[in-house]
N, C-alpha and C. Protein backbone atom coordinates (compact mmCIF):
# COMPACT_ATOMS: atom_id res chain seq x y z
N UNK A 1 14.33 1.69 11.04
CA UNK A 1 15.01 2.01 9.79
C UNK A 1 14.06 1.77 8.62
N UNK A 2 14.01 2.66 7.90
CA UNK A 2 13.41 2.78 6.72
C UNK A 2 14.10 2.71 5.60
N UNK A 3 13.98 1.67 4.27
CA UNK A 3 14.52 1.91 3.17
C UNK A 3 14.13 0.49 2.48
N UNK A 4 14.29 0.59 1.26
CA UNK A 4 14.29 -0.51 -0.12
C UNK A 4 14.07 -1.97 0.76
N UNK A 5 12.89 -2.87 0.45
CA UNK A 5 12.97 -3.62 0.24
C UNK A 5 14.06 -4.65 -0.44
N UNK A 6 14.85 -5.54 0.41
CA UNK A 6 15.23 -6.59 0.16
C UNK A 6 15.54 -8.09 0.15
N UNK A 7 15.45 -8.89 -1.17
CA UNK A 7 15.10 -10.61 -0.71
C UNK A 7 15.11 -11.21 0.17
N UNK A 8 15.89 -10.65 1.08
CA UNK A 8 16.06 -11.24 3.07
C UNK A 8 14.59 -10.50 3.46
N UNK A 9 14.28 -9.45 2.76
CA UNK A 9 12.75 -8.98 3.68
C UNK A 9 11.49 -9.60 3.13
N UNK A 10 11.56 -10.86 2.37
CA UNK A 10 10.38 -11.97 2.14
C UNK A 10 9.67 -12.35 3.25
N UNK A 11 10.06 -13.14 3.67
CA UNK A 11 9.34 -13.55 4.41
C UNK A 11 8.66 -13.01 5.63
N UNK A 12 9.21 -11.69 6.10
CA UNK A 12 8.66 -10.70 7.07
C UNK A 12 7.63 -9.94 6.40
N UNK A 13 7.55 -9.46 5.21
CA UNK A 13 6.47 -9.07 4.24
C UNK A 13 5.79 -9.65 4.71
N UNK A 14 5.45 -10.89 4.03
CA UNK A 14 4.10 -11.93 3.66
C UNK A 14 3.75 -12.02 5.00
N UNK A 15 4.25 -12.19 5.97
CA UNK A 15 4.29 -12.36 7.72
C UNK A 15 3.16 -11.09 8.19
N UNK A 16 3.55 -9.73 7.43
CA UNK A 16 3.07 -8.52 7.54
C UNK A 16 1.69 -8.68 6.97
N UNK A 17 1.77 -9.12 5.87
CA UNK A 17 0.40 -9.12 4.96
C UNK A 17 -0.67 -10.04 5.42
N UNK A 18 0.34 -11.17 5.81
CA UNK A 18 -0.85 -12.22 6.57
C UNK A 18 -1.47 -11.56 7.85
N UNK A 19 -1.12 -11.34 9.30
CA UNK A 19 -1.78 -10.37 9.51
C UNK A 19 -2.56 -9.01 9.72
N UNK A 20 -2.34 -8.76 8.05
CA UNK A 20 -3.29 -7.81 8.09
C UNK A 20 -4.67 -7.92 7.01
N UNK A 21 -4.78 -9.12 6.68
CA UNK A 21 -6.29 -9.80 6.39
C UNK A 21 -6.90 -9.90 7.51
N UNK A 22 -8.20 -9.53 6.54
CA UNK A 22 -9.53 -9.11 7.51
C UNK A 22 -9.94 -10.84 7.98
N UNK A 23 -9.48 -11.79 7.60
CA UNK A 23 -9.77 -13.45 8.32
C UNK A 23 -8.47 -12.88 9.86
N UNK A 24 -8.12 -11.68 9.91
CA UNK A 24 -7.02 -11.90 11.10
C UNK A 24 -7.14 -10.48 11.58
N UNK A 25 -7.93 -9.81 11.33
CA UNK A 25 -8.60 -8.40 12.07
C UNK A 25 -8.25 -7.21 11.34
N UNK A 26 -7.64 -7.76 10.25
CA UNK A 26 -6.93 -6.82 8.89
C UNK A 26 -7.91 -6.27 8.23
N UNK A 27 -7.75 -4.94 7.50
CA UNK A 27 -8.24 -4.67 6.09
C UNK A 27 -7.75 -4.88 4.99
N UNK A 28 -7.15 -5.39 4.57
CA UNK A 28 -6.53 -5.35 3.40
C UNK A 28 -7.75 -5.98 2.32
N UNK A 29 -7.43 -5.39 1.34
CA UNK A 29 -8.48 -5.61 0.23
C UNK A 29 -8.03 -6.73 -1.11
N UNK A 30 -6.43 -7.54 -0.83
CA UNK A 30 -6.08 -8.07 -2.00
C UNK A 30 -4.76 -8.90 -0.96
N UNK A 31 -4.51 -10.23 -1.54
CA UNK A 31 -3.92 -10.83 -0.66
C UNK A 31 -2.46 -11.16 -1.79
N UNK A 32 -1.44 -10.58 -2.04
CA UNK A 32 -0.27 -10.89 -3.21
C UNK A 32 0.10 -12.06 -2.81
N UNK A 33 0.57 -13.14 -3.89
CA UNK A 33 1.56 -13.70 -3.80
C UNK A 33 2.92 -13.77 -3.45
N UNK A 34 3.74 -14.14 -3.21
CA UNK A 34 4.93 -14.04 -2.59
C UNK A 34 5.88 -13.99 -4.25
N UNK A 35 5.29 -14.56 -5.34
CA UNK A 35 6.33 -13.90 -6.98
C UNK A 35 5.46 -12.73 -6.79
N UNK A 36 5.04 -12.17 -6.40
CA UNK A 36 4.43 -10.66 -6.97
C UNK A 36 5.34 -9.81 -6.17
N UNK A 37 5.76 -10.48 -4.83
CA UNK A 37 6.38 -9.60 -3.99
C UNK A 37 7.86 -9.86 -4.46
N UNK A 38 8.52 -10.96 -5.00
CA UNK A 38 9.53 -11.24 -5.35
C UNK A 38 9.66 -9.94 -6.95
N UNK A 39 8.99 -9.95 -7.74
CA UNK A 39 8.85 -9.16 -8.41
C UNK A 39 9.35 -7.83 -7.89
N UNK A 40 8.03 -7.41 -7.31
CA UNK A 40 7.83 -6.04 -6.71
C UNK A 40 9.74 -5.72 -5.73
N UNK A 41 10.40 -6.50 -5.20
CA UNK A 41 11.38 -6.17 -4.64
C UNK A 41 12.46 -5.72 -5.75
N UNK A 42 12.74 -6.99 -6.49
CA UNK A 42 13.84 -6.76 -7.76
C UNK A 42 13.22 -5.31 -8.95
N UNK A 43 12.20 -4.73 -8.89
CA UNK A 43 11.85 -4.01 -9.88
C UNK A 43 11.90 -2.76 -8.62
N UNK A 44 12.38 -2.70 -7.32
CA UNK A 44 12.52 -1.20 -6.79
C UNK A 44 11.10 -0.79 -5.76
N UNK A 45 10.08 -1.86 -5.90
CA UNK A 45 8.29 -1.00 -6.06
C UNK A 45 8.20 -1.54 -4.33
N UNK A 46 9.05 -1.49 -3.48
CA UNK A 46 8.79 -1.95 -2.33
C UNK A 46 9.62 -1.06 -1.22
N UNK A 47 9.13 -0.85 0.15
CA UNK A 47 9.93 0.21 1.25
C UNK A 47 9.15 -0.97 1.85
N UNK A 48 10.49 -1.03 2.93
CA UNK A 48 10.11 -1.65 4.57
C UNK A 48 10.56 -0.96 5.47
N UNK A 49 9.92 -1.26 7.04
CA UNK A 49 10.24 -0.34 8.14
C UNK A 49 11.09 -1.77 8.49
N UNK A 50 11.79 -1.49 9.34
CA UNK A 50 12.68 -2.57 10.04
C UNK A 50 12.71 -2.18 11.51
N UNK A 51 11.87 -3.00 12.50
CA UNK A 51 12.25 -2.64 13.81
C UNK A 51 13.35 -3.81 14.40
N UNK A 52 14.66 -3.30 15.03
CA UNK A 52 15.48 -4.77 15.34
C UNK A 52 15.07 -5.86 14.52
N UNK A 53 15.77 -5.72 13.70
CA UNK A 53 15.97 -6.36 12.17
C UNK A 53 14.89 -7.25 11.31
N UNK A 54 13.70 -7.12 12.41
CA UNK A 54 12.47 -7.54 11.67
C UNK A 54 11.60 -6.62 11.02
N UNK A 55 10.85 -7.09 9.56
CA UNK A 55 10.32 -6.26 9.28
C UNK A 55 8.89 -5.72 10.06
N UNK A 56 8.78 -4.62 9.99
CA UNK A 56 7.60 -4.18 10.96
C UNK A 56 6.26 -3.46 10.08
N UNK A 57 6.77 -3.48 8.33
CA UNK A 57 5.57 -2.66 7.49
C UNK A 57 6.52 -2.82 6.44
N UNK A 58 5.37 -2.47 5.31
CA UNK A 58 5.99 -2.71 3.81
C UNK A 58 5.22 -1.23 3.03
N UNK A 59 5.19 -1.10 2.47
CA UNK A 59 4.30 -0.26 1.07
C UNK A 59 4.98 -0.86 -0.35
N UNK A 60 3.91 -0.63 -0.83
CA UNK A 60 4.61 -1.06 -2.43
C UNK A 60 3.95 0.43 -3.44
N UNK A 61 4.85 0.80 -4.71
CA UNK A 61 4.35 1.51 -5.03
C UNK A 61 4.89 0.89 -6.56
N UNK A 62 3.58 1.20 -7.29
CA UNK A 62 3.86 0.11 -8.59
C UNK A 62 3.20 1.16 -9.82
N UNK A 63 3.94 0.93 -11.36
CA UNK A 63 3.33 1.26 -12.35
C UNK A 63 1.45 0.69 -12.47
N UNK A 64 0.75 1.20 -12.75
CA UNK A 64 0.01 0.61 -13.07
C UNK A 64 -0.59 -0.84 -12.95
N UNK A 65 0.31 -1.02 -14.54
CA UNK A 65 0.26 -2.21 -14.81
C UNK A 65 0.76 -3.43 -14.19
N UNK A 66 1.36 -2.76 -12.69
CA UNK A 66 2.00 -4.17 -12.11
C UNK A 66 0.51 -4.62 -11.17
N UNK A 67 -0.50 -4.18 -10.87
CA UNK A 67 -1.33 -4.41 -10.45
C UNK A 67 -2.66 -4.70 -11.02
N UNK A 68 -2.63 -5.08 -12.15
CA UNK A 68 -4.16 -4.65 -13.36
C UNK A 68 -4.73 -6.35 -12.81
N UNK A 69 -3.90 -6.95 -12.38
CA UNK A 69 -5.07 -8.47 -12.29
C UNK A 69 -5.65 -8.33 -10.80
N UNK A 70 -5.74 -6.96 -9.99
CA UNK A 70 -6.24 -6.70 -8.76
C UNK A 70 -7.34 -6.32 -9.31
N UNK A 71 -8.70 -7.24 -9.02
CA UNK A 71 -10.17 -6.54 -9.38
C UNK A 71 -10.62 -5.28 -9.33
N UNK A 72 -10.24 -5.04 -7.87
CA UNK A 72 -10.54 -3.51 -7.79
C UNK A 72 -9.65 -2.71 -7.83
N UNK A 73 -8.47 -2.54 -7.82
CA UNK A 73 -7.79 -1.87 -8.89
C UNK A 73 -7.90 -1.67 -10.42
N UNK A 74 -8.44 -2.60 -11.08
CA UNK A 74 -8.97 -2.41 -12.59
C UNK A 74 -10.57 -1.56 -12.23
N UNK A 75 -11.48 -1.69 -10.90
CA UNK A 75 -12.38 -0.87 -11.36
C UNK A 75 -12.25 0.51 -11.03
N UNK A 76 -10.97 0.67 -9.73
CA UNK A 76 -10.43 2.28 -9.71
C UNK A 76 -10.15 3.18 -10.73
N UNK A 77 -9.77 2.13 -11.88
CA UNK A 77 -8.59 2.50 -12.87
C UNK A 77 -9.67 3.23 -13.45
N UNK A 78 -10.74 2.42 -13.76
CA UNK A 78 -11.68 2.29 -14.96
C UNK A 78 -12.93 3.65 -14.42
N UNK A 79 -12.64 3.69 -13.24
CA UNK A 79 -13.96 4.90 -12.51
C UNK A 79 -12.45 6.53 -12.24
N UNK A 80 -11.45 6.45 -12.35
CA UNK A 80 -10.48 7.36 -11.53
C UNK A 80 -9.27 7.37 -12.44
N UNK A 81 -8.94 7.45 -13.81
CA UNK A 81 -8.01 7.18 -14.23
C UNK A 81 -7.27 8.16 -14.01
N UNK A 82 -6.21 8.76 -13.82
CA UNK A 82 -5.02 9.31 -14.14
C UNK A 82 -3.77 8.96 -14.36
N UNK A 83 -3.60 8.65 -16.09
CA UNK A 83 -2.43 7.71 -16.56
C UNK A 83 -0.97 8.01 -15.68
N UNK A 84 -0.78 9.29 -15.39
CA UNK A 84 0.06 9.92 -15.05
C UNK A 84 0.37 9.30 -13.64
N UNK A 85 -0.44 8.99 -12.97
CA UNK A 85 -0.55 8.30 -11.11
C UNK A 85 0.56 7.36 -11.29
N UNK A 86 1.38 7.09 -10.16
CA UNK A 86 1.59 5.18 -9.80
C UNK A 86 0.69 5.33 -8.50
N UNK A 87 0.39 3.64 -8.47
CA UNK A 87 -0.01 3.59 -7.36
C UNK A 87 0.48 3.08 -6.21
N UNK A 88 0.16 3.52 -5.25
CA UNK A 88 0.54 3.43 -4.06
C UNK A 88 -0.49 2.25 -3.15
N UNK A 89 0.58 1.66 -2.83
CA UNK A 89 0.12 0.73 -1.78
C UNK A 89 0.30 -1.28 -2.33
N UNK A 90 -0.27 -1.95 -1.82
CA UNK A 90 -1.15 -1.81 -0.17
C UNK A 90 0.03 -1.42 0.80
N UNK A 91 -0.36 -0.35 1.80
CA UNK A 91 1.19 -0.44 2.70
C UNK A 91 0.21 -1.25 4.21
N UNK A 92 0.94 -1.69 4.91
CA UNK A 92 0.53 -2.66 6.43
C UNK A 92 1.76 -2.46 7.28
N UNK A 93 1.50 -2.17 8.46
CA UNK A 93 1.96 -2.39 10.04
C UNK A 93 2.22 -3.49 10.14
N UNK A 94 2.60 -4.46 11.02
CA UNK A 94 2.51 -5.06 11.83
C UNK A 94 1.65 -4.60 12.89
N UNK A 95 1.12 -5.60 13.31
CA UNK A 95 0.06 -5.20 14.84
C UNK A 95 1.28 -4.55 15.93
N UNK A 96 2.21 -5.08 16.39
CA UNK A 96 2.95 -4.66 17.15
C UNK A 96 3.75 -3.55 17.03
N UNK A 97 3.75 -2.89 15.80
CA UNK A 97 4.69 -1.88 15.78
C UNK A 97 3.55 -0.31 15.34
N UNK A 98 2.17 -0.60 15.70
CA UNK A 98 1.27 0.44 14.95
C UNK A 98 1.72 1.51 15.83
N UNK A 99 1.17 2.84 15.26
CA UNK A 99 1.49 3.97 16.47
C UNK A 99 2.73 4.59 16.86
N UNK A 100 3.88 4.49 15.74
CA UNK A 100 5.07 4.31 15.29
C UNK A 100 5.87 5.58 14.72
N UNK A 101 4.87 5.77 13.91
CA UNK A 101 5.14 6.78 12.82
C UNK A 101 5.86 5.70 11.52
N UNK A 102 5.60 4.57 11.76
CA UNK A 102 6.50 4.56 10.36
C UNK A 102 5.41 3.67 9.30
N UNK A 103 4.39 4.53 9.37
CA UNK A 103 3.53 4.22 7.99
C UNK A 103 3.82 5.75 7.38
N UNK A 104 4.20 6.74 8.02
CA UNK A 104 4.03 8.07 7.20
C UNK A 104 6.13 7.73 6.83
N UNK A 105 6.74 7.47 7.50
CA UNK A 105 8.10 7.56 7.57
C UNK A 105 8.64 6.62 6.55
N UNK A 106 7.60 5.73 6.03
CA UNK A 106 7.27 4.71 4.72
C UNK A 106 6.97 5.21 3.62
N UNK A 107 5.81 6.11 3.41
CA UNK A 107 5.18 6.94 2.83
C UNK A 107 6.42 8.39 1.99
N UNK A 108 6.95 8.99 3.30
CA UNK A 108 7.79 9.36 2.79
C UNK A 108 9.08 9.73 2.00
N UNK A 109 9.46 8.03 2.13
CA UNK A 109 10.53 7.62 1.61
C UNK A 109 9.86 6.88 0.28
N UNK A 110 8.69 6.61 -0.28
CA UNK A 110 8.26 6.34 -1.56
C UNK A 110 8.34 7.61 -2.01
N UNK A 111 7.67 8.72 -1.67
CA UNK A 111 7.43 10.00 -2.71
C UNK A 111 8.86 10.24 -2.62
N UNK A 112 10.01 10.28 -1.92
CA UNK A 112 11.23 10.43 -2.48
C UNK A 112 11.69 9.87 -3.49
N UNK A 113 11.66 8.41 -3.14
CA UNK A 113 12.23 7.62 -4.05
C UNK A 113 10.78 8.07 -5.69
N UNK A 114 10.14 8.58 -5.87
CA UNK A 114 9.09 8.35 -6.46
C UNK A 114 8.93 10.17 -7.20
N UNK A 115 10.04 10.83 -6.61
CA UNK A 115 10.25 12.11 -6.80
C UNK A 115 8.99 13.19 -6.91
N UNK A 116 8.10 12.57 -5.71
CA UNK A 116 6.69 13.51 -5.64
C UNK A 116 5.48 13.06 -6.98
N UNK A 117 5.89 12.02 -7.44
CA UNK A 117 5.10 12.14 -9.03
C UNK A 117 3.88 12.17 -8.58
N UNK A 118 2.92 12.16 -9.25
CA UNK A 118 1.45 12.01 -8.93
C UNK A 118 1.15 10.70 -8.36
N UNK A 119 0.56 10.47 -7.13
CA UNK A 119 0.13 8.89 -6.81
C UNK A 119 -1.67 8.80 -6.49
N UNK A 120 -1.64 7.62 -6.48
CA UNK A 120 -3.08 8.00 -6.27
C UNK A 120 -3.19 6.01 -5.29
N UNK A 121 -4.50 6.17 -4.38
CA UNK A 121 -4.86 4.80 -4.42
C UNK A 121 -5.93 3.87 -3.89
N UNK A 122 -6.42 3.35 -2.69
CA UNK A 122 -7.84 3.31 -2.85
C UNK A 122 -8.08 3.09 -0.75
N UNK A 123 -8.64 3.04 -0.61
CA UNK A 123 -9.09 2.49 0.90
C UNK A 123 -10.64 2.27 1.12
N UNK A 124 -10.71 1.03 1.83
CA UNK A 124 -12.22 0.87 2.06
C UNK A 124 -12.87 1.94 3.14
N UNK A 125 -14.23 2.35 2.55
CA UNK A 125 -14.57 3.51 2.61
C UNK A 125 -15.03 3.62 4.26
N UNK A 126 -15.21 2.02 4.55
CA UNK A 126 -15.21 1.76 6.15
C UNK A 126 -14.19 2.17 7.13
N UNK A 127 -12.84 2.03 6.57
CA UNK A 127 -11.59 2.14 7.08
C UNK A 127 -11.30 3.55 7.72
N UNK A 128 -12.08 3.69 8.93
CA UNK A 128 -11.52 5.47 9.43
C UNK A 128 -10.32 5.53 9.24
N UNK A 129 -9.54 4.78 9.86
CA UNK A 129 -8.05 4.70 10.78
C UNK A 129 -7.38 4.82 8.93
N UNK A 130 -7.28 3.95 8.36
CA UNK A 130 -6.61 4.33 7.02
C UNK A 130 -6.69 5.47 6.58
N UNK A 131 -8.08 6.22 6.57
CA UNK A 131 -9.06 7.03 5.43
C UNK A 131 -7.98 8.64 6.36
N UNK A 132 -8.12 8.35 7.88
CA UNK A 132 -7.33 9.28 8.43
C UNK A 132 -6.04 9.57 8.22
N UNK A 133 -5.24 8.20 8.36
CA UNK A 133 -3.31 8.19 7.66
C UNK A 133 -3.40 8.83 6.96
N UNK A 134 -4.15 8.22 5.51
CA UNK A 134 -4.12 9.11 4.22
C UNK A 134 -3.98 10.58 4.09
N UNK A 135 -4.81 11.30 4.58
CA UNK A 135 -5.03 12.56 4.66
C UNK A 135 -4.02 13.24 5.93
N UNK A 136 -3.36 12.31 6.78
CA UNK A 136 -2.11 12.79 7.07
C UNK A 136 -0.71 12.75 6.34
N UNK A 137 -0.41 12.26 5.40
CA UNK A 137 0.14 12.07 4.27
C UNK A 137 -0.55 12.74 3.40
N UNK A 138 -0.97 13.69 3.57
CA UNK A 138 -1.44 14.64 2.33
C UNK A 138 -2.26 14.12 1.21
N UNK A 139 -2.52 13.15 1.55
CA UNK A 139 -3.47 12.54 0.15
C UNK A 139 -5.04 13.03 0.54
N UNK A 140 -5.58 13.23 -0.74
CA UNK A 140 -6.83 13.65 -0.43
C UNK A 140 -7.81 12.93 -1.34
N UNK A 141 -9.27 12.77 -0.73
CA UNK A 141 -10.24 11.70 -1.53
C UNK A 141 -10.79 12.37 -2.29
N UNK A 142 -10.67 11.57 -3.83
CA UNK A 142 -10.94 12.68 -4.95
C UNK A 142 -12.13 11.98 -5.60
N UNK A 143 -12.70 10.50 -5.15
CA UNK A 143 -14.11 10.22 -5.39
C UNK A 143 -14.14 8.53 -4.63
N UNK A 144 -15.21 7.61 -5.23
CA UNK A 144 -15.35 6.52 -4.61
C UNK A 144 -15.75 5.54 -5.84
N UNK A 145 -15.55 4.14 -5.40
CA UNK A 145 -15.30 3.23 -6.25
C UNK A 145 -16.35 1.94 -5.93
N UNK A 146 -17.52 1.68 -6.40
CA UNK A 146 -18.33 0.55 -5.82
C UNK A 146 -17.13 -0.86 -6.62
N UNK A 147 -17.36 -1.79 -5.70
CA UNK A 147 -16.76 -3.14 -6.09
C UNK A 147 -16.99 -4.05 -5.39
N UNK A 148 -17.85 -5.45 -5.75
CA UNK A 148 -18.10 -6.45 -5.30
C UNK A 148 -18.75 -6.07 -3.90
N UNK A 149 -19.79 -4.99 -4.54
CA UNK A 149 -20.70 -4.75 -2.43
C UNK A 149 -19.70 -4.16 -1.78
N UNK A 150 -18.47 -3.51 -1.88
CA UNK A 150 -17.73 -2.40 -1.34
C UNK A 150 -17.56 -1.50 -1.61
N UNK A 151 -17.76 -0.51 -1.40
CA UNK A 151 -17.74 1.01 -1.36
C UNK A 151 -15.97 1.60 -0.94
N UNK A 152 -15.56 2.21 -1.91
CA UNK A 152 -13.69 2.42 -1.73
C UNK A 152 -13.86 4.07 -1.90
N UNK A 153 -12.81 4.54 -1.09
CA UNK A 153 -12.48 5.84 -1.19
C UNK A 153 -11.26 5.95 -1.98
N UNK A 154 -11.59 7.01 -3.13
CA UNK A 154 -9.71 7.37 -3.90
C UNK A 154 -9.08 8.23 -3.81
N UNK A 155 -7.98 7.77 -3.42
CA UNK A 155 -6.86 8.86 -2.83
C UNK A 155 -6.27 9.39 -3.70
N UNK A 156 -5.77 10.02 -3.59
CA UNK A 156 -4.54 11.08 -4.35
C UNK A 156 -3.78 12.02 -3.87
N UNK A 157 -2.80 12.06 -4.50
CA UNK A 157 -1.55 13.42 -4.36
C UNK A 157 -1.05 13.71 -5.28
């Protein structure tokens, strides 16, 4: 089941996010706090997959400005602007539920809820397996982003 993040889906989030840091075989490029996610739920900017009532993946999709103290998100912004974008992401699996379909079945239920607007967002340029989702979700890489000795690909739709 796919739909809205809610305060009962805390702690399966952060559960989600923790392993998917690269200290745990993850990519993720930015590690949120649990008020950012508390935020991000009450303001709408969150979809979870739910397999038997645990969460199994998140995406967040945020104004801008709910992300500007993410380093490399301020240097996406600053190399890729399109005021018009929200951005999309970070979205994460669970290890156990990859291969699913419900990172695109996630995906799709943001541009609903999100009414197709323009999104845009970033992936490390290492990341096949992401760099591939993306572009199955129709997003396409519209340039690249150096940051802190990483090289990022930027997405868009």
């Amino acid at each position: 089941m796919v739909g809205p993040a809610t305060p009962a889906d805390l702690d399966g989030i952060l559960e989600v996010q923790e392993e998917n840091q690269p200290e745990h075989g993850g990519s993720l490029s930015a590690r949120f706090p649990r008020a950012w996610f508390e935020r991000a739920i009450a303001n709408g900017w969150l979809v979870v997959a739910r397999v038997d009532g645990r969460v199994a993946g998140y995406v967040a999709f945020t104004p801008q400005s709910a992300q500007l103290e993410v380093p490399v998100i301020r240097a996406m912004l600053e190399a890729h602007l399109d005021a018009a974008a929200y951005l999309h992401g970070p979205i994460c699996v669970g290890v156990a539920y990859r291969r699913r379909g419900l990172a695109g079945a996630m995906f799709r239920e943001q541009r609903e809820i999100m009414r197709e607007a323009p999104v845009m967002a970033f992936i490390r340029e290492d990341n096949a397996a992401s760099r591939r989702a993306h572009a199955g979700l129709g997003m396409a890489e519209v340039g690249t982003v150096d940051h802190a000795g990483v090289r990022y690909v930027v997405v868009a739709a």
